[in-house]
C-alpha atoms as a PDB file:
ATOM      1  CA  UNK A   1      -9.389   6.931 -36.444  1.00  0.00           C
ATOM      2  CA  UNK A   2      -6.981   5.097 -38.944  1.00  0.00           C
ATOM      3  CA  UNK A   3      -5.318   1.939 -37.523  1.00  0.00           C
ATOM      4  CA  UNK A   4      -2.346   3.402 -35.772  1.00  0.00           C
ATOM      5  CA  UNK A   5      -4.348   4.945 -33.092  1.00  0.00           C
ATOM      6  CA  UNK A   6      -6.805   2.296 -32.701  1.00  0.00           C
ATOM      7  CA  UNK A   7      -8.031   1.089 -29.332  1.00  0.00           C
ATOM      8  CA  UNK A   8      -7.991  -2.299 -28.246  1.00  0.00           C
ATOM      9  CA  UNK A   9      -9.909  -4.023 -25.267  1.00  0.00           C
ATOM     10  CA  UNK A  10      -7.814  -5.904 -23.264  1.00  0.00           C
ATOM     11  CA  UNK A  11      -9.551  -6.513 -20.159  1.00  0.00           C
ATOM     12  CA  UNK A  12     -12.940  -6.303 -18.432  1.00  0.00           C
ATOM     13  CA  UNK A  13     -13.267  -6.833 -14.887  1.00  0.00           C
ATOM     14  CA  UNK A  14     -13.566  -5.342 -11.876  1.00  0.00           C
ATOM     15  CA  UNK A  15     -12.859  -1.421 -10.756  1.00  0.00           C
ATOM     16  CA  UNK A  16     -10.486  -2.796  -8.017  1.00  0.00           C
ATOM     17  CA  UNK A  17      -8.544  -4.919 -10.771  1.00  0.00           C
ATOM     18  CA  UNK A  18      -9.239  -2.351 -13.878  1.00  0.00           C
ATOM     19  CA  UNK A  19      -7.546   0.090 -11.629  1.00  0.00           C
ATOM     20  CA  UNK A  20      -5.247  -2.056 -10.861  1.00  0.00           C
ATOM     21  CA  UNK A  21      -4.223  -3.462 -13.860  1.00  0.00           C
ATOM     22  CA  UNK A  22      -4.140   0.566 -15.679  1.00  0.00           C
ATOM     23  CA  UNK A  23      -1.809   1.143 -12.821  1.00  0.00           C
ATOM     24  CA  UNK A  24       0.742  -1.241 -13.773  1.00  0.00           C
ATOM     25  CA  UNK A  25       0.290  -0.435 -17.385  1.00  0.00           C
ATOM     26  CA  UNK A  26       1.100   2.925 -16.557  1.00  0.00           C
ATOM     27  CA  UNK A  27       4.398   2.600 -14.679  1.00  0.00           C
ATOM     28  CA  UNK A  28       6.156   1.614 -18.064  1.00  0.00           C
ATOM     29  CA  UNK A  29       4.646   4.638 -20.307  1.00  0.00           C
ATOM     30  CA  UNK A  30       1.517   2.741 -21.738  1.00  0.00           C
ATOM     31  CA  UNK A  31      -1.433   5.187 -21.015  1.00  0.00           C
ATOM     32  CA  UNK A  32      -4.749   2.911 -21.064  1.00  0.00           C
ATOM     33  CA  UNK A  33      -8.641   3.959 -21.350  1.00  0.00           C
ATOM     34  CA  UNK A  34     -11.275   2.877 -18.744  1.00  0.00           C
ATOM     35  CA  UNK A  35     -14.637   3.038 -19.973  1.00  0.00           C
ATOM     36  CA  UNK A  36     -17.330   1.981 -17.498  1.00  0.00           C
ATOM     37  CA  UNK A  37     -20.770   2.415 -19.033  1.00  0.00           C
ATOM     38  CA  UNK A  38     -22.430   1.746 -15.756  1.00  0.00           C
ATOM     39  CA  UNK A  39     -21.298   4.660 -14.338  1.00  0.00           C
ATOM     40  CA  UNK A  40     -21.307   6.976 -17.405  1.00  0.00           C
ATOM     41  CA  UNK A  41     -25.411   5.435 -17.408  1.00  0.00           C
ATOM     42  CA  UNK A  42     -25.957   6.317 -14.087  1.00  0.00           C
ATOM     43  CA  UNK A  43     -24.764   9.575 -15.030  1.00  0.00           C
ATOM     44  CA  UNK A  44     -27.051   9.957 -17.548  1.00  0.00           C
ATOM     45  CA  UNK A  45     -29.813   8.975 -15.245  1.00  0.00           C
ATOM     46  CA  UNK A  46     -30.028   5.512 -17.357  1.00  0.00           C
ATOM     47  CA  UNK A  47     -29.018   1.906 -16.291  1.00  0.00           C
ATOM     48  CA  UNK A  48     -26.761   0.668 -18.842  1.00  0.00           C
ATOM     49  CA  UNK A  49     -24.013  -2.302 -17.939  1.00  0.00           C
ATOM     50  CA  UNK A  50     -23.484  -3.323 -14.525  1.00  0.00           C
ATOM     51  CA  UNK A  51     -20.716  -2.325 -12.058  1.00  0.00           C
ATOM     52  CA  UNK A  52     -18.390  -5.817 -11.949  1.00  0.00           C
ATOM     53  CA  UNK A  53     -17.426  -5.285 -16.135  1.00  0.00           C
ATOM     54  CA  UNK A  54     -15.483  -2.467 -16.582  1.00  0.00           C
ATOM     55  CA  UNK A  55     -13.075  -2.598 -19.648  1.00  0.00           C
ATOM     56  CA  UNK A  56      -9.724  -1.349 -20.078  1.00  0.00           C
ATOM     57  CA  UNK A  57      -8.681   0.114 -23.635  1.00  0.00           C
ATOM     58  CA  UNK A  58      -4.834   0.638 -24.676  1.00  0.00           C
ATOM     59  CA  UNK A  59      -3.649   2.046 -28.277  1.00  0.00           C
ATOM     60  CA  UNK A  60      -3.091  -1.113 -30.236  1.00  0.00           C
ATOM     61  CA  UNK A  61       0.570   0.221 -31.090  1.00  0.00           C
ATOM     62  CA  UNK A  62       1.667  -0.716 -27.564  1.00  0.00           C
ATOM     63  CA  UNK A  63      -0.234  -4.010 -26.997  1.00  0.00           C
ATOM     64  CA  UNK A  64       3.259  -5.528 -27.508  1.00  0.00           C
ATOM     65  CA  UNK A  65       5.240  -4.307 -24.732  1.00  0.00           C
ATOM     66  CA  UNK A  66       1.600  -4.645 -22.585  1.00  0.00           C
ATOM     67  CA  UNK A  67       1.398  -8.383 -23.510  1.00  0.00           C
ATOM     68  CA  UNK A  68       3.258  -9.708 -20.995  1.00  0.00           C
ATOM     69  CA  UNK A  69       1.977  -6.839 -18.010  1.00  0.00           C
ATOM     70  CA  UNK A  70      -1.097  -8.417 -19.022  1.00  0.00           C
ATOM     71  CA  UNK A  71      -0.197 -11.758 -19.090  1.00  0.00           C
ATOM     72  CA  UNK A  72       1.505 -12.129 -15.494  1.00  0.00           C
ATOM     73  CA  UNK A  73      -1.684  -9.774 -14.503  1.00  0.00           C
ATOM     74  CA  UNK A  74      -3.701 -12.306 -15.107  1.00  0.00           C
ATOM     75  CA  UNK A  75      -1.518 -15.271 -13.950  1.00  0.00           C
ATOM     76  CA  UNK A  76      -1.327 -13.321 -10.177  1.00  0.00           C
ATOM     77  CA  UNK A  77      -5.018 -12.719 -10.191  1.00  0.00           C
ATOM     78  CA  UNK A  78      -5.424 -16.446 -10.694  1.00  0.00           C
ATOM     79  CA  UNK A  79      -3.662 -17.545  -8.277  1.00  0.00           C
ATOM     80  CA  UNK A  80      -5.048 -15.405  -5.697  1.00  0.00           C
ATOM     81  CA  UNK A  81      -8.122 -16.993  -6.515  1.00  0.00           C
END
């Protein structure tokens, strides 16, 4: 993979907020990755990861214009908290 398509981790959470969060990122043309190993392990018939950190994966070319989706994200999630 050369550095153009590389994919960045920009959040772990929850599968309420991952969703969430991939939802937003999606609504202005940034097309993220979800990879939860605790349910690709239970899959597998292996326990691997739990079920609260889930991680969310964009192409590092559009952490840019994600920065500040992220950013207020986070800020909302705060304050509900």
């Amino acid at each position: 993979m050369n550095e153009k398509n590389k994919m960045i981790r920009i959040y772990t959470g929850t599968e309420i907020s991952v969703i969430s969060l991939k939802n937003k990122l999606e609504e202005t043309g940034i097309y993220p990755l979800i990879k939860n190993d605790y349910k690709s392990g239970m899959a597998a018939g292996i326990l691997v990861g739990t079920p609260s950190t889930i991680d969310l994966y964009i192409q590092q070319t559009d952490y840019k214009d994600a920065e500040p989706i992220i950013g207020e994200f986070i800020r909302n999630k705060n304050k509900a908290i």
